[in-house]
C-alpha atoms as a PDB file:
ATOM      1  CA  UNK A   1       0.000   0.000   0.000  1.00  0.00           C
ATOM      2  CA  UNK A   2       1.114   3.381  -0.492  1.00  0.00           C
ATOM      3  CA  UNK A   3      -0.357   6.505   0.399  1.00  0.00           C
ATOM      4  CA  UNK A   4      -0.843  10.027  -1.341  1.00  0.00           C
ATOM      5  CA  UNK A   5      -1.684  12.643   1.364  1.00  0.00           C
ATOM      6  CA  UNK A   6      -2.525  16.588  -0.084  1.00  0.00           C
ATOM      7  CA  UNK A   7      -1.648  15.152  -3.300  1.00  0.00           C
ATOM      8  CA  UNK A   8       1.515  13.742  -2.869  1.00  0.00           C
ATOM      9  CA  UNK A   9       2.889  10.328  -2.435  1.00  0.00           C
ATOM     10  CA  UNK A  10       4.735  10.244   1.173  1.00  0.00           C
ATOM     11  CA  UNK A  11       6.092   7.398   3.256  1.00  0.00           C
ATOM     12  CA  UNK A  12       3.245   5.812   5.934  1.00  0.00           C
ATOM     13  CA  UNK A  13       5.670   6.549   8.614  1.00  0.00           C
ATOM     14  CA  UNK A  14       4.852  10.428   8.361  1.00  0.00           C
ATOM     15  CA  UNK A  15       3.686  11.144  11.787  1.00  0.00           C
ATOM     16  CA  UNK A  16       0.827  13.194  10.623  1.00  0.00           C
ATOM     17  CA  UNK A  17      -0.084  10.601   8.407  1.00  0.00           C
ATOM     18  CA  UNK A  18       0.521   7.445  10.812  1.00  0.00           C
ATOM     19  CA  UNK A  19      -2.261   9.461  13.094  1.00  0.00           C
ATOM     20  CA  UNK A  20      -4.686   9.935   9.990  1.00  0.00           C
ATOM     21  CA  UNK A  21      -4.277   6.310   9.127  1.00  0.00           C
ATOM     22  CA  UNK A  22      -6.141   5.407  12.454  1.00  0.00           C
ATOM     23  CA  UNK A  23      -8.956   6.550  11.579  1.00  0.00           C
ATOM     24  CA  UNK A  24      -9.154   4.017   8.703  1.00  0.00           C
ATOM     25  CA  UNK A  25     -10.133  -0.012   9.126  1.00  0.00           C
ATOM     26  CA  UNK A  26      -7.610  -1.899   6.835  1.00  0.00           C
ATOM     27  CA  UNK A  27      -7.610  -5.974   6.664  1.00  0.00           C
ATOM     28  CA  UNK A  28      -5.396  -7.537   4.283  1.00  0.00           C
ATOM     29  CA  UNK A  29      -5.566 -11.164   4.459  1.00  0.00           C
ATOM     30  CA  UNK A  30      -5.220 -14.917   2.474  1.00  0.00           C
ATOM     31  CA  UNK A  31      -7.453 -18.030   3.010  1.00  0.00           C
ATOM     32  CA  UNK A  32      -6.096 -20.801   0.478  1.00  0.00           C
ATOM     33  CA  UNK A  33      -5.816 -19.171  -2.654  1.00  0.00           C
ATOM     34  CA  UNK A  34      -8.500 -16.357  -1.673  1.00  0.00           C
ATOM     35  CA  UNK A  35      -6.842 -12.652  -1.195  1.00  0.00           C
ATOM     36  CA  UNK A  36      -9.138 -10.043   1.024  1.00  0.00           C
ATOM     37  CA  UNK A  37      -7.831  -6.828   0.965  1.00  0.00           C
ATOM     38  CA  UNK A  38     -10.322  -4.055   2.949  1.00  0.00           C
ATOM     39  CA  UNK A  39      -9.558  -0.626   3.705  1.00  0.00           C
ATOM     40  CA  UNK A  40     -12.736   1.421   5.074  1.00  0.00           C
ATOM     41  CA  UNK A  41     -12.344   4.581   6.987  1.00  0.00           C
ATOM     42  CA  UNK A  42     -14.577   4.399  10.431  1.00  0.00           C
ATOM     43  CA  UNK A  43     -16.392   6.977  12.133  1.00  0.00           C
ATOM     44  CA  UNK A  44     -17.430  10.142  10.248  1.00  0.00           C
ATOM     45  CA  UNK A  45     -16.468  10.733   6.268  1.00  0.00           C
ATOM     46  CA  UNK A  46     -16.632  14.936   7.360  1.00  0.00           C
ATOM     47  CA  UNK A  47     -13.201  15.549   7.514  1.00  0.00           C
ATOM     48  CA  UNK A  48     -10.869  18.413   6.472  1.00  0.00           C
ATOM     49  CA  UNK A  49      -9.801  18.265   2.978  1.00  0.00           C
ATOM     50  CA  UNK A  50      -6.064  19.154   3.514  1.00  0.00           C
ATOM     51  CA  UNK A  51      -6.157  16.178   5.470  1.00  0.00           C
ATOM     52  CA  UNK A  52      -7.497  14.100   3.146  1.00  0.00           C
ATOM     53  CA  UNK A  53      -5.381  10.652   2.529  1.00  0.00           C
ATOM     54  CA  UNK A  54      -5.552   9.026  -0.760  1.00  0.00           C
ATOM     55  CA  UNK A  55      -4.921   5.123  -0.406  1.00  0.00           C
ATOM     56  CA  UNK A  56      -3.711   2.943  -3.535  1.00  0.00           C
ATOM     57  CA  UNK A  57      -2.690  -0.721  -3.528  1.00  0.00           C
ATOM     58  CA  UNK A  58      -0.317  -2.115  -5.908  1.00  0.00           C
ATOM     59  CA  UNK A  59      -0.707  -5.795  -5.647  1.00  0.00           C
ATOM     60  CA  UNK A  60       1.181  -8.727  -7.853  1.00  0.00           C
ATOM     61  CA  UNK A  61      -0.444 -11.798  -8.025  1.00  0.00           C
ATOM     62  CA  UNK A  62       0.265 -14.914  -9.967  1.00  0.00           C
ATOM     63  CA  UNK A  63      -1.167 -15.026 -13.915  1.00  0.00           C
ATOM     64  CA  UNK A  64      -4.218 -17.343 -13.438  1.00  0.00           C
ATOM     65  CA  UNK A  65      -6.208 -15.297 -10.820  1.00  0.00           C
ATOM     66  CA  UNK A  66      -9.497 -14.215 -10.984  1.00  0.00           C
ATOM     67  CA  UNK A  67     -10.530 -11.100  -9.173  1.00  0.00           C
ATOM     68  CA  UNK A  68     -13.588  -9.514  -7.630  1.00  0.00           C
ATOM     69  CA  UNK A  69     -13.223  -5.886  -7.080  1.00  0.00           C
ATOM     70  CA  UNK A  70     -15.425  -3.203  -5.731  1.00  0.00           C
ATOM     71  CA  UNK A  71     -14.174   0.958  -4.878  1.00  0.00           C
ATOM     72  CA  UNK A  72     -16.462   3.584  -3.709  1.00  0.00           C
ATOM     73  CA  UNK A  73     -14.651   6.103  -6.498  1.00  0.00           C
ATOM     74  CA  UNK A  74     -11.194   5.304  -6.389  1.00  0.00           C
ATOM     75  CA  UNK A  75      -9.998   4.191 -10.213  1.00  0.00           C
ATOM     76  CA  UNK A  76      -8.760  -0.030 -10.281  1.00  0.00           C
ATOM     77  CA  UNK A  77      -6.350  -1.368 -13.113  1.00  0.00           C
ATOM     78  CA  UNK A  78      -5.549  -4.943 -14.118  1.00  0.00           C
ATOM     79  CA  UNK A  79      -3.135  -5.963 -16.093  1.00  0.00           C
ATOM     80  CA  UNK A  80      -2.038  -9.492 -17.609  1.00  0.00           C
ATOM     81  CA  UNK A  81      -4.515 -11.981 -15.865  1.00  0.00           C
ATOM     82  CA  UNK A  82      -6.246 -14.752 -16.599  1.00  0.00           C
ATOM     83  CA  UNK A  83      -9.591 -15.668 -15.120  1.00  0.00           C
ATOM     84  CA  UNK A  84     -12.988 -14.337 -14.013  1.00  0.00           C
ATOM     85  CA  UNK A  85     -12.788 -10.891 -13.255  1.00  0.00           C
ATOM     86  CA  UNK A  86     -15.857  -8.914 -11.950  1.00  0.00           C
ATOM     87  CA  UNK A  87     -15.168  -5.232 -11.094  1.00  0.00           C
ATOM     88  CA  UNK A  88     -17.661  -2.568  -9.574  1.00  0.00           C
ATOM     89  CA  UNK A  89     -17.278   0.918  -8.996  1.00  0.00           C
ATOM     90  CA  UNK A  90     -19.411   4.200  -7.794  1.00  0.00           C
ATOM     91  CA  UNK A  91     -17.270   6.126 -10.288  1.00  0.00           C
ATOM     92  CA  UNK A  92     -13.934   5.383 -10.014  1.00  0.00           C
ATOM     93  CA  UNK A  93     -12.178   4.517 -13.861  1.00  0.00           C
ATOM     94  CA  UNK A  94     -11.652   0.818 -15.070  1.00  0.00           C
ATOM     95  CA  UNK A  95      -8.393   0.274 -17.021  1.00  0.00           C
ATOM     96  CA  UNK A  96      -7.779  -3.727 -17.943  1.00  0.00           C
ATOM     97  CA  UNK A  97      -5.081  -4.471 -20.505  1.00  0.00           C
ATOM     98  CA  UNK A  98      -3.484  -7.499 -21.610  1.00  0.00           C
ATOM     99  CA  UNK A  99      -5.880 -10.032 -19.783  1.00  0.00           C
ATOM    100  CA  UNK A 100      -8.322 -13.153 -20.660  1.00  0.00           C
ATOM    101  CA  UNK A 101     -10.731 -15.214 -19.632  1.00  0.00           C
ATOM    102  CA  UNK A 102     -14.479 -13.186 -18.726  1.00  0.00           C
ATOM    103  CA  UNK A 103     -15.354  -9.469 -17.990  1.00  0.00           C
ATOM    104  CA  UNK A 104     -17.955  -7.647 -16.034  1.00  0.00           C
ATOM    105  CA  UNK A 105     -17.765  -4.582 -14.964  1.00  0.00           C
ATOM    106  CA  UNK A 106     -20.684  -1.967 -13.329  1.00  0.00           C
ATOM    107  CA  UNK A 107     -19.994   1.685 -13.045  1.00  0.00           C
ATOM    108  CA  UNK A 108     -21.812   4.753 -11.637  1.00  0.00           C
ATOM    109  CA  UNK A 109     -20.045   6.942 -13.936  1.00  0.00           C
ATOM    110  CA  UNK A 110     -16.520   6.026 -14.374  1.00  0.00           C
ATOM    111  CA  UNK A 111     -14.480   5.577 -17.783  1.00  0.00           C
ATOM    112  CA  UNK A 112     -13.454   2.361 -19.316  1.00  0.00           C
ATOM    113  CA  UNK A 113     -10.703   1.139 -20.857  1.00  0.00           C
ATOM    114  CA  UNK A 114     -10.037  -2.201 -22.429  1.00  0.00           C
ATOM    115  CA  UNK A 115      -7.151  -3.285 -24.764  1.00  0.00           C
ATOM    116  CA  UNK A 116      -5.472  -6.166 -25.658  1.00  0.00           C
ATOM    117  CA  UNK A 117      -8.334  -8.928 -23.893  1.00  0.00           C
ATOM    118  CA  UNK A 118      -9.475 -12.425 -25.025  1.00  0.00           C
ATOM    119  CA  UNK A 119     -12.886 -13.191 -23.870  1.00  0.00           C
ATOM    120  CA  UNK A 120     -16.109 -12.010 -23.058  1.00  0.00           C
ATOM    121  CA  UNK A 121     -16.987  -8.682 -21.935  1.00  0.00           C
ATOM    122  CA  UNK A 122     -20.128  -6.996 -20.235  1.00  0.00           C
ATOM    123  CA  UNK A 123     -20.194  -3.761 -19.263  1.00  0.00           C
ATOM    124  CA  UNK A 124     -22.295  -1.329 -17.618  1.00  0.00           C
ATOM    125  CA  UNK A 125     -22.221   2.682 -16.983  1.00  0.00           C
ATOM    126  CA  UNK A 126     -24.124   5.376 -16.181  1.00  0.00           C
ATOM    127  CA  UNK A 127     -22.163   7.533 -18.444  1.00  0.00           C
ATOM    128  CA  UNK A 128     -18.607   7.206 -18.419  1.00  0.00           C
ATOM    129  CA  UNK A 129     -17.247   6.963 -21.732  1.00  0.00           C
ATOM    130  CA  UNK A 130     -15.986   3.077 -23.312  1.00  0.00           C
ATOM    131  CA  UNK A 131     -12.971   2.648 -25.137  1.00  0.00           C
ATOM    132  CA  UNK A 132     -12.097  -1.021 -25.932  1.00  0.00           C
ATOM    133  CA  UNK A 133      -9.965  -2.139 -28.494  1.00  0.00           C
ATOM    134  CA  UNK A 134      -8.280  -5.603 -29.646  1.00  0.00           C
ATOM    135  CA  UNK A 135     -10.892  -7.736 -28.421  1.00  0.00           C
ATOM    136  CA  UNK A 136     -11.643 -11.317 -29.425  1.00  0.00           C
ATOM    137  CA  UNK A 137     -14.703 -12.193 -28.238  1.00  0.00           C
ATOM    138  CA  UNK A 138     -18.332 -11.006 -27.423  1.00  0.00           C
ATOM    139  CA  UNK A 139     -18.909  -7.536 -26.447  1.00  0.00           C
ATOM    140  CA  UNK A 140     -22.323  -6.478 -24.097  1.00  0.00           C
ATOM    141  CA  UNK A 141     -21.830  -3.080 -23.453  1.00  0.00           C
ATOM    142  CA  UNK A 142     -25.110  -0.577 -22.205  1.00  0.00           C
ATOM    143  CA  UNK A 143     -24.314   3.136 -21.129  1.00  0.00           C
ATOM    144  CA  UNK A 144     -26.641   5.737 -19.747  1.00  0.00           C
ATOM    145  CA  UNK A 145     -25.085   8.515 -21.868  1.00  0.00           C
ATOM    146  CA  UNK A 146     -21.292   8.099 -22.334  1.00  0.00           C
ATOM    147  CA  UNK A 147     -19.832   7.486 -26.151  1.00  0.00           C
ATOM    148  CA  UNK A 148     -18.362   3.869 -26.853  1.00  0.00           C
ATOM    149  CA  UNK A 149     -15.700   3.476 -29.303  1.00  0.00           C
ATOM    150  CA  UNK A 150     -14.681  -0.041 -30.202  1.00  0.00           C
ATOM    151  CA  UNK A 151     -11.288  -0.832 -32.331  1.00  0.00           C
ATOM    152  CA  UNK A 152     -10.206  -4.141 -33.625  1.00  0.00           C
ATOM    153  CA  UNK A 153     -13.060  -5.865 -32.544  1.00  0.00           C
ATOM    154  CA  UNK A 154     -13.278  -9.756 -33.104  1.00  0.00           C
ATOM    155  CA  UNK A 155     -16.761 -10.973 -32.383  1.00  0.00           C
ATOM    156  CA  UNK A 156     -19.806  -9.921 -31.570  1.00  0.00           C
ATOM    157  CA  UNK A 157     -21.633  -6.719 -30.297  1.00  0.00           C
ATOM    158  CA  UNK A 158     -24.526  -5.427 -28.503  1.00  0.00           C
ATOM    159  CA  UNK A 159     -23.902  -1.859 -27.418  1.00  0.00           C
ATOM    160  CA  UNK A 160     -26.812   0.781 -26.526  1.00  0.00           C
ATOM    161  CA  UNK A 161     -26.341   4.223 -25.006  1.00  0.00           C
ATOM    162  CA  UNK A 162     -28.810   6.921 -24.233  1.00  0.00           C
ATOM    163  CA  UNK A 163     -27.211   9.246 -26.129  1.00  0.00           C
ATOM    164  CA  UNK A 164     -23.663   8.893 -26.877  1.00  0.00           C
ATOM    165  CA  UNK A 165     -22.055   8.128 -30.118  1.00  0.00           C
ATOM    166  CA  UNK A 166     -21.302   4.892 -30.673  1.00  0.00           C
ATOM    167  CA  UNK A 167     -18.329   3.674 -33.366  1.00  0.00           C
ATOM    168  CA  UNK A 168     -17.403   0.737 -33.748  1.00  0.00           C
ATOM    169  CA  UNK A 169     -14.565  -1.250 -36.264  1.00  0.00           C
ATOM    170  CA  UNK A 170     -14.600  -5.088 -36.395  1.00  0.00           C
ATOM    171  CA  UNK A 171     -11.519  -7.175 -37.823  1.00  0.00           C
ATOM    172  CA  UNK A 172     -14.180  -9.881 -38.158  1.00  0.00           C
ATOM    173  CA  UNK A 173     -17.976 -10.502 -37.678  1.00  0.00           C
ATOM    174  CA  UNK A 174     -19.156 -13.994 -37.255  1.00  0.00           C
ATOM    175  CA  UNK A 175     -22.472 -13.943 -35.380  1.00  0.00           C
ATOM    176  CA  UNK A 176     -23.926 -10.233 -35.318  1.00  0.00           C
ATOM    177  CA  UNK A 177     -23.830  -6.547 -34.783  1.00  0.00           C
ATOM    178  CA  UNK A 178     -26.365  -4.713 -32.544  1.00  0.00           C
ATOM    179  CA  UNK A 179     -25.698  -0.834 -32.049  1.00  0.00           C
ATOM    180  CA  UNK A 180     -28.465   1.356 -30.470  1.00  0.00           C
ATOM    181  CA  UNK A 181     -28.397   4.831 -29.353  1.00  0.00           C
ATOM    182  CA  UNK A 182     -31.217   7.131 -28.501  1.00  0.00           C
ATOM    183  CA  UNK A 183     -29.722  10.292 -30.067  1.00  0.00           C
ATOM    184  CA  UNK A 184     -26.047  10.140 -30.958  1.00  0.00           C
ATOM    185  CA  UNK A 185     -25.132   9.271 -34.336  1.00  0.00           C
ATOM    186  CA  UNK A 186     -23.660   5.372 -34.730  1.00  0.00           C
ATOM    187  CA  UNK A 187     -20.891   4.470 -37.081  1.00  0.00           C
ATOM    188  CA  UNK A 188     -19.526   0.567 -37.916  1.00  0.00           C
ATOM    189  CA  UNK A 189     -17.076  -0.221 -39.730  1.00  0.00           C
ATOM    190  CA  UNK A 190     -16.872  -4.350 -41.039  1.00  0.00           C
ATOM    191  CA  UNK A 191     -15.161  -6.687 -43.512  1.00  0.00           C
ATOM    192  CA  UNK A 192     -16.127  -6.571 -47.009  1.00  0.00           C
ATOM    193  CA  UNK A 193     -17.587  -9.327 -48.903  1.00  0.00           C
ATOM    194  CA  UNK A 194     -19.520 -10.680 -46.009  1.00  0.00           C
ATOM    195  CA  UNK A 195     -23.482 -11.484 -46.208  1.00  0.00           C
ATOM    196  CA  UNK A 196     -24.769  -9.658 -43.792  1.00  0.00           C
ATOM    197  CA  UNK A 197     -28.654  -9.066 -43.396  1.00  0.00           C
ATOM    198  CA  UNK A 198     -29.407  -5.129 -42.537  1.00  0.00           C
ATOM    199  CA  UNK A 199     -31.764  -2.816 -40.378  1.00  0.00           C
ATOM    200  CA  UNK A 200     -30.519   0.176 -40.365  1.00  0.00           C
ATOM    201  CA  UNK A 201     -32.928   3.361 -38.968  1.00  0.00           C
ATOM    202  CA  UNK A 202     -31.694   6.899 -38.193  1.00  0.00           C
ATOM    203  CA  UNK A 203     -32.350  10.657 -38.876  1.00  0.00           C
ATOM    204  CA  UNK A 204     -30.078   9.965 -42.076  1.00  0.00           C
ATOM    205  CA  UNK A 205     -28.219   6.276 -43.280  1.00  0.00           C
ATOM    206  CA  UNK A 206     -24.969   6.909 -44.701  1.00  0.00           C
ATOM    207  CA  UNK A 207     -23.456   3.708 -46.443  1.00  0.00           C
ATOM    208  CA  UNK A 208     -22.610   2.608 -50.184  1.00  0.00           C
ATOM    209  CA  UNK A 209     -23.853  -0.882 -50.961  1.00  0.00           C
ATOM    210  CA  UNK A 210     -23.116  -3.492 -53.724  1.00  0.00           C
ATOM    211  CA  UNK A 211     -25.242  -6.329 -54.519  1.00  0.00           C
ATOM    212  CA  UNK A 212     -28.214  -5.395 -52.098  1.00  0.00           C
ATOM    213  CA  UNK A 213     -31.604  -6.531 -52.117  1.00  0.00           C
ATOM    214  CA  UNK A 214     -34.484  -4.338 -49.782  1.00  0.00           C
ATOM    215  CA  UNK A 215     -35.559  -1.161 -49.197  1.00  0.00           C
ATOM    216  CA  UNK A 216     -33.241   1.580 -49.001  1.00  0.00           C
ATOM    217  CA  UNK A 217     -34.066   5.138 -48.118  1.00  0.00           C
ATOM    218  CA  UNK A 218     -32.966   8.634 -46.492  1.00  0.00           C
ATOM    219  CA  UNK A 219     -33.685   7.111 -43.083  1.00  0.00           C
ATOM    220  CA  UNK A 220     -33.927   3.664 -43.474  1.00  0.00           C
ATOM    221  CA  UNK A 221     -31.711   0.115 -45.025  1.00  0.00           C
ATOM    222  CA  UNK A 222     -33.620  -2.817 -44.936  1.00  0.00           C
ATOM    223  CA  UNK A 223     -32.701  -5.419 -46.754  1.00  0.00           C
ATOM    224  CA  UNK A 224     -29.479  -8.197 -47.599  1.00  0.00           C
ATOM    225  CA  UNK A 225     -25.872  -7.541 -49.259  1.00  0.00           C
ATOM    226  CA  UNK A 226     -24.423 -10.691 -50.644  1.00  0.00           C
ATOM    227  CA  UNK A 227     -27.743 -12.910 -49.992  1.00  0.00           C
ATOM    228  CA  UNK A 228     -27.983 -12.076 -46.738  1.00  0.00           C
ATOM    229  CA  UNK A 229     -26.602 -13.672 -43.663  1.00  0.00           C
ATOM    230  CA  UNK A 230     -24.724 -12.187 -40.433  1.00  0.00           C
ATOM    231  CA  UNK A 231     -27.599  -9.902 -38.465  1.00  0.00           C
ATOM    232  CA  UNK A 232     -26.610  -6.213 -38.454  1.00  0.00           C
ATOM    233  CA  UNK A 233     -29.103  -3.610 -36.652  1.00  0.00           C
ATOM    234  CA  UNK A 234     -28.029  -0.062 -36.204  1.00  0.00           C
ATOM    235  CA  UNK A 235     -30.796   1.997 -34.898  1.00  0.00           C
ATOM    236  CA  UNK A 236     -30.881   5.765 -33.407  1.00  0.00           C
ATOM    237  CA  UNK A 237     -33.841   7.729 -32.595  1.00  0.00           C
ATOM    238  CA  UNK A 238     -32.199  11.005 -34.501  1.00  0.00           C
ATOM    239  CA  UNK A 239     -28.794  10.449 -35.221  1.00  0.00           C
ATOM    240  CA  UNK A 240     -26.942   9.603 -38.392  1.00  0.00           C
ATOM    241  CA  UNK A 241     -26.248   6.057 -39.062  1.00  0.00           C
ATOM    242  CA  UNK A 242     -22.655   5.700 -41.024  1.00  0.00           C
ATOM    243  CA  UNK A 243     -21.914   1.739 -42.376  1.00  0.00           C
ATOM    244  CA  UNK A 244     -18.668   1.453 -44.430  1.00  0.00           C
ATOM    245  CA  UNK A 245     -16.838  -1.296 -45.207  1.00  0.00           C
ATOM    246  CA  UNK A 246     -13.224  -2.165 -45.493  1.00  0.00           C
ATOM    247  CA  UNK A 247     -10.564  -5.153 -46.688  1.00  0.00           C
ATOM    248  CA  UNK A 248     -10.613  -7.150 -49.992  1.00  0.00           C
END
């Protein structure tokens, strides 16, 4: 553990900040191959803000370890594990890089940011912006407001916001593509040559399309490319609605 107090990181043998540190419960513990690590401050929360201690905790753990992680604002990171991983947070940031295995993470506000993860993902926010790129797997993703961007995405997506934009850019797309926003303006970018079968609805669809068979309109694609196929649905309430395609 190490400590920032008025903004600074300073050793825990400070004698102002030994004293401030009693006011907090910490419990660090190991049962098996279960870590417990607690650190709750008792007593009132009105305190003076020039006294105010910031707590972090760097901890290294071996590769295959799945985690379970809840802050009351502070920001958690993660960083080349393997496992189950479920992380909660009243609005702290997320940052997990270079990881596998199964995602879900709940936020009251905070930002997100995944890179370089095998596996599925959920995640949930109440309006802190997404950022996720080289994924290979499925992506659940529903925001109260925040934008999403998605980058090198291999598998699937279902991703809604309130009112964000939403972009997205898949390497490959297997099983489907669901984008929904309830104002912003959505943009996907997929493989070529693919047979995909489209419903796309906005204030105005943007997209050039060989070989297409359906209705196609200012504010509406409905229809197949290629005889059809792979499910894409890209719907916002007043938005624009961009599709391009790229590769081969």
């Amino acid at each position: 553990m190490y400590v920032k107090f008025r903004g600074k990181e300073i050793d825990r043998e400070n004698a102002e900040v030994e004293e401030l540190l009693e006011e907090y419960d910490l419990d660090f513990s190991q049962d098996g191959n279960t870590i417990s690590l607690k650190a709750k401050k008792s007593g009132s929360w009105g305190w003076n803000s020039d006294n105010r201690l910031n707590l972090a905790f760097k901890i290294s753990v071996p590769h295959n370890m799945s985690t379970n992680i809840n802050s009351s604002g502070g920001s958690i990171s993660l960083a080349e594990l393997t496992g189950e991983h479920e992380i909660n947070t009243s609005g702290g940031s997320i940052k997990v890089s270079k990881s596998e295995g199964e995602l879900v993470t709940r936020s009251s506000g905070g930002s997100l940011r995944l890179e370089e993860f095998r596996g599925n993902v959920s995640v949930q926010t109440s309006g802190g912006s997404v950022k996720i790129s080289q994924v290979a797997g499925d992506i659940s993703i529903g925001s109260s407001g925040g934008s999403v961007s998605l980058e090198e995405i291999d598998g699937s997506i279902n991703a809604s916001t309130s009112g964000g934009s939403i972009k997205a850019q898949l390497s490959n797309l297997e099983k489907g593509l669901t984008m929904k926003s309830s104002g912003g303006s959505i943009t996907a970018v997929v493989p070529t040559g693919l047979g995909l079968d489209l419903d796309l609805r906005g204030g105005r669809v943007n997209t050039s399309l060989s070989n297409f068979s359906g209705e196609q309109k200012k504010d509406k694609v409905i229809g197949k490319i290629n005889g059809g196929g792979i499910p894409v649905t890209l719907q916002s309430s007043g938005g624009s609605i961009n599709l391009e395609f790229e590769g081969k």
